[in-house]
C-alpha atoms as a PDB file:
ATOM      1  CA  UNK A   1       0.389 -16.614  12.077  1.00  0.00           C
ATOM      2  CA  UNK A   2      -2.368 -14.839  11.660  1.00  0.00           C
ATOM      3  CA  UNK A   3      -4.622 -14.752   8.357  1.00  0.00           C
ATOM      4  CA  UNK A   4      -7.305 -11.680   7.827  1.00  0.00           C
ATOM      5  CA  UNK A   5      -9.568 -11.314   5.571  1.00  0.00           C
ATOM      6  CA  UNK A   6     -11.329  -7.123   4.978  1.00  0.00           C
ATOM      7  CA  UNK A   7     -14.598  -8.203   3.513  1.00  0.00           C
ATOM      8  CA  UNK A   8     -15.562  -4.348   1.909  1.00  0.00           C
ATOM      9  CA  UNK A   9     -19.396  -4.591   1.644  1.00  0.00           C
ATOM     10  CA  UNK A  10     -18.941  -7.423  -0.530  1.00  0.00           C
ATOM     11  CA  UNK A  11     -22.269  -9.044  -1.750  1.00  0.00           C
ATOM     12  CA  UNK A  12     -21.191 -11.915  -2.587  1.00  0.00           C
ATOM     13  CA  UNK A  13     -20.441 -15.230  -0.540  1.00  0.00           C
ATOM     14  CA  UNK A  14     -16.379 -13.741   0.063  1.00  0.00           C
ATOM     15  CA  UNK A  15     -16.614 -13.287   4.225  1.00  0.00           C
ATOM     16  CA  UNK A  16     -17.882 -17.288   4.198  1.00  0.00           C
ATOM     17  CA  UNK A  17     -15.595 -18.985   2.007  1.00  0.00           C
ATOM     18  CA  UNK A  18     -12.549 -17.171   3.707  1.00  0.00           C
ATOM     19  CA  UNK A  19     -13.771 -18.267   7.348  1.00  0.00           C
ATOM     20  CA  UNK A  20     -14.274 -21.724   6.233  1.00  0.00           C
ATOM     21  CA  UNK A  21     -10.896 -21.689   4.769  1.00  0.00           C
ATOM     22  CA  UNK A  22     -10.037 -20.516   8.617  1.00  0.00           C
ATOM     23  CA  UNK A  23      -9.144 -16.867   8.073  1.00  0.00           C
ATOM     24  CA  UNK A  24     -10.229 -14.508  10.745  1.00  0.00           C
ATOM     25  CA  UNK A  25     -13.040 -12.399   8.866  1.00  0.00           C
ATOM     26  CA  UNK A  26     -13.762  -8.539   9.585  1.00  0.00           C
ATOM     27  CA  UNK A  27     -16.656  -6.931   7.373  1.00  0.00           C
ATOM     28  CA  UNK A  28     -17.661  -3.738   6.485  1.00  0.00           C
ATOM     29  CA  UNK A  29     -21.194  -2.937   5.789  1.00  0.00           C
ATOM     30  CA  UNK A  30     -20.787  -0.870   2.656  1.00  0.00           C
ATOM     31  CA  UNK A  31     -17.850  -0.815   0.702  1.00  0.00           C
ATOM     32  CA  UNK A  32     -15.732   1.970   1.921  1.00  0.00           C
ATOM     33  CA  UNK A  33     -12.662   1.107  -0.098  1.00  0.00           C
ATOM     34  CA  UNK A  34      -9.095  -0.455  -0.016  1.00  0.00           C
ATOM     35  CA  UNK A  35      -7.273   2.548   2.076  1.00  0.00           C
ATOM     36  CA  UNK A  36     -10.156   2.006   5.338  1.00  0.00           C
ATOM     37  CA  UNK A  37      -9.740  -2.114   4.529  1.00  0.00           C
ATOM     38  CA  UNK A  38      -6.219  -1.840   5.211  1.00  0.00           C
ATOM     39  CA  UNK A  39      -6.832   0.377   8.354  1.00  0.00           C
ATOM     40  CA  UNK A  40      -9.279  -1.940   9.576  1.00  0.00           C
ATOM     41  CA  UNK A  41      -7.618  -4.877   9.238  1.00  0.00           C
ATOM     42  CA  UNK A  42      -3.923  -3.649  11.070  1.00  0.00           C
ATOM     43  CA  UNK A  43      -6.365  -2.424  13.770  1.00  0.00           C
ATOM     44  CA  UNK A  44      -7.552  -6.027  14.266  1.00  0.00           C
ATOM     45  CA  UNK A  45      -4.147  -7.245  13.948  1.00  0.00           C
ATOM     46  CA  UNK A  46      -2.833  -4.934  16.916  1.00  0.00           C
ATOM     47  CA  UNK A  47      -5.919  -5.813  18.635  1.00  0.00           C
ATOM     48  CA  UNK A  48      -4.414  -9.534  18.358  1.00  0.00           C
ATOM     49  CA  UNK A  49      -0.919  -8.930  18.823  1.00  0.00           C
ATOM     50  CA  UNK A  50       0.208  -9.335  22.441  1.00  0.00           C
ATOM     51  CA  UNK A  51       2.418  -7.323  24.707  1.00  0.00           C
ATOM     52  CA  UNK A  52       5.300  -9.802  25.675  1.00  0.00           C
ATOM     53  CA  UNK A  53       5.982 -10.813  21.849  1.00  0.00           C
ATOM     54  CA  UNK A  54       6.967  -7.719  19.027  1.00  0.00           C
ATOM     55  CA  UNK A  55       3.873  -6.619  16.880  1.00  0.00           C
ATOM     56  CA  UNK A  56       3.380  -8.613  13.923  1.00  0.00           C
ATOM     57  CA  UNK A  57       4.815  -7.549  10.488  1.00  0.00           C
ATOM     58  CA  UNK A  58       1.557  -7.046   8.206  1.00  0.00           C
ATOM     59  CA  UNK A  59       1.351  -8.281   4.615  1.00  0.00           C
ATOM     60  CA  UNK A  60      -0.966  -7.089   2.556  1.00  0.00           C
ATOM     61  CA  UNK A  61      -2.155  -9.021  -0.399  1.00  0.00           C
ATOM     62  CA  UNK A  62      -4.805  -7.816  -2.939  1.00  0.00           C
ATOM     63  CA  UNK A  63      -8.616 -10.165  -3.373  1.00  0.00           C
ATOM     64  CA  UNK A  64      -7.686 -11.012  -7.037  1.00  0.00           C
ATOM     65  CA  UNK A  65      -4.271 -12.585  -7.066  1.00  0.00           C
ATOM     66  CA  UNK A  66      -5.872 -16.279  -6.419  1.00  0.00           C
ATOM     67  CA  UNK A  67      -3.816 -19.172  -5.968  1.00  0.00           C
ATOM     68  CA  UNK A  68      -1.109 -16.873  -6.905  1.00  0.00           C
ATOM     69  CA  UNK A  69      -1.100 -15.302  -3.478  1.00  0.00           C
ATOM     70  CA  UNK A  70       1.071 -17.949  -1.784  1.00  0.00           C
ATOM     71  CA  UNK A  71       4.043 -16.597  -3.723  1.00  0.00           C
ATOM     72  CA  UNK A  72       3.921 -13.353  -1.597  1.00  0.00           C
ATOM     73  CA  UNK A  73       6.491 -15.074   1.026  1.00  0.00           C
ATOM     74  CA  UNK A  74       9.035 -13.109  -0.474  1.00  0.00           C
ATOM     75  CA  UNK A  75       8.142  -9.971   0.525  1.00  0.00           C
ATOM     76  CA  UNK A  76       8.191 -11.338   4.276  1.00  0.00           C
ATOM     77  CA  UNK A  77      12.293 -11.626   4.895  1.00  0.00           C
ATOM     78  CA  UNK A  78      13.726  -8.258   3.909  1.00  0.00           C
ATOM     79  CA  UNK A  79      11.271  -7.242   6.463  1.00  0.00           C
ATOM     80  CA  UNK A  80      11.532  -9.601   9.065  1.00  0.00           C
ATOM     81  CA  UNK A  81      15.385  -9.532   8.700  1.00  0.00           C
ATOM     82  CA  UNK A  82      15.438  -5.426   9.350  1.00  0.00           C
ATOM     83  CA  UNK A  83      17.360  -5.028   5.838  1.00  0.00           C
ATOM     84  CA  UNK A  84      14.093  -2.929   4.622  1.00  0.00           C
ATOM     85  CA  UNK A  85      11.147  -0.834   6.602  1.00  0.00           C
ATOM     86  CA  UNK A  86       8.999  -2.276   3.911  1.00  0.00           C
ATOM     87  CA  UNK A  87       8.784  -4.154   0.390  1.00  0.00           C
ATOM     88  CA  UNK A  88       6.589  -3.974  -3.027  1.00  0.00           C
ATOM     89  CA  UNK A  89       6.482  -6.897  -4.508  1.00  0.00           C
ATOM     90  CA  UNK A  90       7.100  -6.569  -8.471  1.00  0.00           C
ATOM     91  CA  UNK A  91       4.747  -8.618 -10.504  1.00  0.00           C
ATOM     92  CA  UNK A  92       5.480 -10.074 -14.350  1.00  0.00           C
ATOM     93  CA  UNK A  93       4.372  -8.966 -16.999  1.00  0.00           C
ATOM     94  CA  UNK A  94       0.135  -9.554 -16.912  1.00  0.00           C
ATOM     95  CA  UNK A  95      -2.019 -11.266 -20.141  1.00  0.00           C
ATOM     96  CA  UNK A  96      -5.029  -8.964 -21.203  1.00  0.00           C
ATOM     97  CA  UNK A  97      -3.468  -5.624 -19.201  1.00  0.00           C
ATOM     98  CA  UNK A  98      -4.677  -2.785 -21.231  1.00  0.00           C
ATOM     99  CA  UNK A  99      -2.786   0.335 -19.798  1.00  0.00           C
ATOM    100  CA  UNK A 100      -0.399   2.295 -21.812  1.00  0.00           C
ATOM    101  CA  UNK A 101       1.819   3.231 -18.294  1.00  0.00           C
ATOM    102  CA  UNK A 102       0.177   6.813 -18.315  1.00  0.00           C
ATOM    103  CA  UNK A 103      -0.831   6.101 -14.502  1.00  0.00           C
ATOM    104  CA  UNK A 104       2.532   4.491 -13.577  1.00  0.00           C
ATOM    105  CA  UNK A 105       4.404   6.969 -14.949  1.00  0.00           C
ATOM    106  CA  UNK A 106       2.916   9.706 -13.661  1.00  0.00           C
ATOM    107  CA  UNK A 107       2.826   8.164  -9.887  1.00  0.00           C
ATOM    108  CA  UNK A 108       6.699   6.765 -10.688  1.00  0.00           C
ATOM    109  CA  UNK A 109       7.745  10.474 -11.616  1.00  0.00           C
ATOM    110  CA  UNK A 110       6.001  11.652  -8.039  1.00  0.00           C
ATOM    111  CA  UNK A 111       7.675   9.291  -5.892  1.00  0.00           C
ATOM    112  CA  UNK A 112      11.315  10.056  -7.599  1.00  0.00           C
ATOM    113  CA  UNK A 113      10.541  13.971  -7.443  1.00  0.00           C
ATOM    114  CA  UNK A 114       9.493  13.778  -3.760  1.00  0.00           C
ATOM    115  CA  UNK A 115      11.895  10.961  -2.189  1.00  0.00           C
ATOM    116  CA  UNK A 116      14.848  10.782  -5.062  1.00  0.00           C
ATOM    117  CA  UNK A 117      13.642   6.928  -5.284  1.00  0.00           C
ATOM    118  CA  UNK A 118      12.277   5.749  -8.224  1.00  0.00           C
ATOM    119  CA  UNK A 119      10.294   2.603  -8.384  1.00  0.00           C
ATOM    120  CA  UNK A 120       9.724   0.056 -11.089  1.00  0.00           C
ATOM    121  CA  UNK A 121       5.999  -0.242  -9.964  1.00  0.00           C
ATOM    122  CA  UNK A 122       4.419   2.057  -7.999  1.00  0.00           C
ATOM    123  CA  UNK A 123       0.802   1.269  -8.064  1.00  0.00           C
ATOM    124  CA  UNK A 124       2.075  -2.219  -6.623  1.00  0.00           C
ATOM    125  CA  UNK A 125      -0.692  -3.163  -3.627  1.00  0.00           C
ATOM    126  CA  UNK A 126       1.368  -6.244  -2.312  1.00  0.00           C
ATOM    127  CA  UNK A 127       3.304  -5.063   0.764  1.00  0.00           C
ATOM    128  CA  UNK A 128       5.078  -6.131   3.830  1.00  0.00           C
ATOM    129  CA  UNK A 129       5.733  -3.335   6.133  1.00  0.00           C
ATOM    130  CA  UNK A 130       6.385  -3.159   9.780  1.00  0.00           C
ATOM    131  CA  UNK A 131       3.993  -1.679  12.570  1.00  0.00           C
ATOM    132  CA  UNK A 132       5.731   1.263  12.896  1.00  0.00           C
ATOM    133  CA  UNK A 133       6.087   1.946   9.386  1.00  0.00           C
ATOM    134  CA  UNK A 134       2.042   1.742   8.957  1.00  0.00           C
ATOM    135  CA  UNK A 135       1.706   3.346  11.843  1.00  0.00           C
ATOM    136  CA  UNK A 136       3.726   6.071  10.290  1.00  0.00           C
ATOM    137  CA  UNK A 137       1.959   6.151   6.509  1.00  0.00           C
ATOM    138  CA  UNK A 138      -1.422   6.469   8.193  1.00  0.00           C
ATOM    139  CA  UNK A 139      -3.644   8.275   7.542  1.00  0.00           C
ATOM    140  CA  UNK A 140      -3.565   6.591   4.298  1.00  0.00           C
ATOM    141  CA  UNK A 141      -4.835   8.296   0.753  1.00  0.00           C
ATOM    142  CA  UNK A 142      -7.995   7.518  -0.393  1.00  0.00           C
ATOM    143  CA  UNK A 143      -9.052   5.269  -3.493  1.00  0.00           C
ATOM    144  CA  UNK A 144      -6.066   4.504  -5.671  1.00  0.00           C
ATOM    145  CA  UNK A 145      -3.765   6.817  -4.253  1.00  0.00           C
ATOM    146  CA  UNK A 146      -2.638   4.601  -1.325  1.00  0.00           C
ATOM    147  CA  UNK A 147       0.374   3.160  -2.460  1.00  0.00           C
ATOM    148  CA  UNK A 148       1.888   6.194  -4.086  1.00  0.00           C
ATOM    149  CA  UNK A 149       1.076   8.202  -0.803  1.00  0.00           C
ATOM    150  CA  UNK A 150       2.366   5.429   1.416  1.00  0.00           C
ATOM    151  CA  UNK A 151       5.680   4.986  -0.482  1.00  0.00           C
ATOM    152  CA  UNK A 152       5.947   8.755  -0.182  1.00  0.00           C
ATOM    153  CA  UNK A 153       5.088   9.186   3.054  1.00  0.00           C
ATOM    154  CA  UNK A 154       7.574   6.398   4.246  1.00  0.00           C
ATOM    155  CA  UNK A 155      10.384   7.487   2.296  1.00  0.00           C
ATOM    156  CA  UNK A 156      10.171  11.283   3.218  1.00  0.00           C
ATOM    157  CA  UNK A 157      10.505  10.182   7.323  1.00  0.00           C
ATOM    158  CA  UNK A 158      13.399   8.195   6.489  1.00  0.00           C
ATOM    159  CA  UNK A 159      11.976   4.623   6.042  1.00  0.00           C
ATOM    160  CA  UNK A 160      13.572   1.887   3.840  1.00  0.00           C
ATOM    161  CA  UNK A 161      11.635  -0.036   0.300  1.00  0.00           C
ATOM    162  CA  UNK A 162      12.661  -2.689  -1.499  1.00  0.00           C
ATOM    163  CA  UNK A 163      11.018  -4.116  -4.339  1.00  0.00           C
ATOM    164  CA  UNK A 164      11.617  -7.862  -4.605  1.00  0.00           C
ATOM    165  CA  UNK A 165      10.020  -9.969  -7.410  1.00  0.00           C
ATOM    166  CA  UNK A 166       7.379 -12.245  -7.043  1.00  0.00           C
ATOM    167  CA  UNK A 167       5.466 -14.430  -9.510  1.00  0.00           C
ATOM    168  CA  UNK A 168       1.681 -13.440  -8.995  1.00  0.00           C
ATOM    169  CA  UNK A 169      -0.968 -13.478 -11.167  1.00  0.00           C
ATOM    170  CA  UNK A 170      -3.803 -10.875 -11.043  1.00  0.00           C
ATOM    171  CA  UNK A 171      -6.843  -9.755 -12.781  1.00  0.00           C
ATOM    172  CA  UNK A 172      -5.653  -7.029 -14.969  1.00  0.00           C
ATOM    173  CA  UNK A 173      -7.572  -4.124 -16.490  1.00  0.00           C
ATOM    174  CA  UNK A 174      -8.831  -4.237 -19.681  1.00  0.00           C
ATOM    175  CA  UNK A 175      -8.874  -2.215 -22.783  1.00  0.00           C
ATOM    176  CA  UNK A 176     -12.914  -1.641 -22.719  1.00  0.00           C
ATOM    177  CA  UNK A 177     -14.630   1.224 -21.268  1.00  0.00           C
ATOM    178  CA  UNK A 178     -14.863  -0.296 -17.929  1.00  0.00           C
ATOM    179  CA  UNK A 179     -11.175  -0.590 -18.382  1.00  0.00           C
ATOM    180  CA  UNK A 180     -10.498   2.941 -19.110  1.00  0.00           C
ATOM    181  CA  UNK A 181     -13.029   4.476 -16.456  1.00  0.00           C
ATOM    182  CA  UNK A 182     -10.780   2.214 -13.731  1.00  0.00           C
ATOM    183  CA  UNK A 183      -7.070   4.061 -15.033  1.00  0.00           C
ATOM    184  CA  UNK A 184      -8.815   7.244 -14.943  1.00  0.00           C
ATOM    185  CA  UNK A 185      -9.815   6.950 -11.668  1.00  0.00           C
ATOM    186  CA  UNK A 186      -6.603   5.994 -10.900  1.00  0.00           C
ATOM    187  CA  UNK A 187      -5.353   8.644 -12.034  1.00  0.00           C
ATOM    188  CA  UNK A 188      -7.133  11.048 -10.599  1.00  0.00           C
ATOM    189  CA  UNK A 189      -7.086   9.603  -7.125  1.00  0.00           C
ATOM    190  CA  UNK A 190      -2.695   9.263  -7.912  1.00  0.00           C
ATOM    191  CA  UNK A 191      -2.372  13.059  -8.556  1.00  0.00           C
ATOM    192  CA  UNK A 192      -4.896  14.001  -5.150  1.00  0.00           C
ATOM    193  CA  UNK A 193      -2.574  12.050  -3.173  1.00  0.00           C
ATOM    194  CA  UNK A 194       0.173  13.512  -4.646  1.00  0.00           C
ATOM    195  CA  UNK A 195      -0.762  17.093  -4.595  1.00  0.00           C
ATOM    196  CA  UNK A 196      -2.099  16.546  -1.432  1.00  0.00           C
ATOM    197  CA  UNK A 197       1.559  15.995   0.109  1.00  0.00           C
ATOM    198  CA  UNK A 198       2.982  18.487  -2.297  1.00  0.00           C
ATOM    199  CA  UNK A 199       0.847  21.479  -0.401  1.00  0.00           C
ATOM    200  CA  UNK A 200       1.816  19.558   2.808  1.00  0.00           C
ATOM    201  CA  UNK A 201       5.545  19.767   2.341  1.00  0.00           C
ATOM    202  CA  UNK A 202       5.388  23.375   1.073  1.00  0.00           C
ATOM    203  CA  UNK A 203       3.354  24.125   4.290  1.00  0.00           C
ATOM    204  CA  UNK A 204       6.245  22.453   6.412  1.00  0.00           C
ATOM    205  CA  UNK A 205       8.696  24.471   4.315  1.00  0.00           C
ATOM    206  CA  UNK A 206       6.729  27.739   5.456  1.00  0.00           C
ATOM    207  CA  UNK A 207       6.708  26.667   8.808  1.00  0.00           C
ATOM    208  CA  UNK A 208      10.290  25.790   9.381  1.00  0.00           C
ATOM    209  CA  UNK A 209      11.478  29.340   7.637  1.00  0.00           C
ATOM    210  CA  UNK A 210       8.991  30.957  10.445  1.00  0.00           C
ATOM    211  CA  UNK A 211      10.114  28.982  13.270  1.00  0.00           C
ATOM    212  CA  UNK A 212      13.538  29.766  14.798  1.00  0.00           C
ATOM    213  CA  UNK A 213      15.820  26.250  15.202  1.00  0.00           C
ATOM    214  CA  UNK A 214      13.073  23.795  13.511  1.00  0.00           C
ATOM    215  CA  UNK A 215      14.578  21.307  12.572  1.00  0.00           C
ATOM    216  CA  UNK A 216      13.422  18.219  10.225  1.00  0.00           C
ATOM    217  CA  UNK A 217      12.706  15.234  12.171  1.00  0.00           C
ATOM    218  CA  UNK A 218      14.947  11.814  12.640  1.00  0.00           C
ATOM    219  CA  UNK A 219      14.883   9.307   9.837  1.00  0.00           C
ATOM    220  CA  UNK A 220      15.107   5.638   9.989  1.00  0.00           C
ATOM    221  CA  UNK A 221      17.812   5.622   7.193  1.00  0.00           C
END
């Protein structure tokens, strides 16, 4: 299978320990953020996949999990095995995480107003999906709004979740003002994503009321 690795304008030594460890190594100039990394890294995986075999599943695991990472496999078979579009992998409890669940909450209460599911953790980056469901969440939000926009996004054209546990370790943020300047950009960039697809829905509503036999489209559920 293929391994890639999105170094984001890193300036550090990340794109040359990951191709000596013999991942495939794409690198942005400047850092342009995790919603364009994971763009430009399924791009390079289509680019790779070939026509006689079905386009890969993609997995996407976050830089600071570290040896932890391997235990994303479980993410892979409700996927693989069609019994889910995609999965969020939920993590254990972290040492030294410093949020009070303000941003959780708020994107959990989003996601269960918008879809009727609720999630245990929303902000959860580790993913398996298919191609067509990415295909289908993209464009994705910007900045910390990716996952809550995704898992809306999927759910609203009828695509399947599952959350499945898995033991990973990752490094939390703290309860310093670096830590607090992180959760509320998080915030911030939950709520755009979220408003975004608020107007977005109330502009399809509109639409369908002014257009004689519009109909929603086919889900996947």
């Amino acid at each position: 299978e293929l391994v890639l690795v999105v170094d984001d304008g890193s300036e550090d030594s990340t794109q040359h320990v990951a191709r000596d460890a013999g991942a495939v190594v794409v690198r942005h100039s400047h850092n342009r953020g995790k919603a364009a990394a994971m763009e430009t890294g399924a791009a390079v995986v289509a680019m790779r996949d070939t026509p006689d075999r079905p386009p890969r599943l993609l997995l996407f695991i976050d830089g600071d999990l570290g040896e932890s990472a391997v235990n994303t496999a479980p993410l892979v078979p409700p996927v693989l095995e069609g019994s889910a579009d995609f999965s969020i992998a939920l993590l254990p409890p972290q040492v030294g995480a410093g949020g009070r669940g303000i941003v959780v909450g708020a994107a959990r209460r989003a996601i269960a107003s918008m879809t009727g599911w609720t999630p245990t953790q929303p902000l959860s980056g580790m993913r398996c999906l298919t191609r067509e469901a990415f295909e289908a969440a993209t464009p994705l939000a910007r900045g910390w709004g990716v996952e809550t926009g995704m898992t809306i996004d999927l759910l609203r054209q009828g695509f399947t979740a599952v959350e499945v546990p898995c033991e990973l370790r990752h490094r939390p943020s703290g309860t310093d003002l670096r830590g607090q300047l992180h959760r509320a950009a998080q915030y911030r960039d939950v709520q755009l994503a979220v408003s975004a697809r608020r107007v977005r829905r109330a502009a399809g509503a509109v639409r369908a009321t002014l257009t004689p036999g519009a109909s929603r489209p086919t889900g996947h559920r």
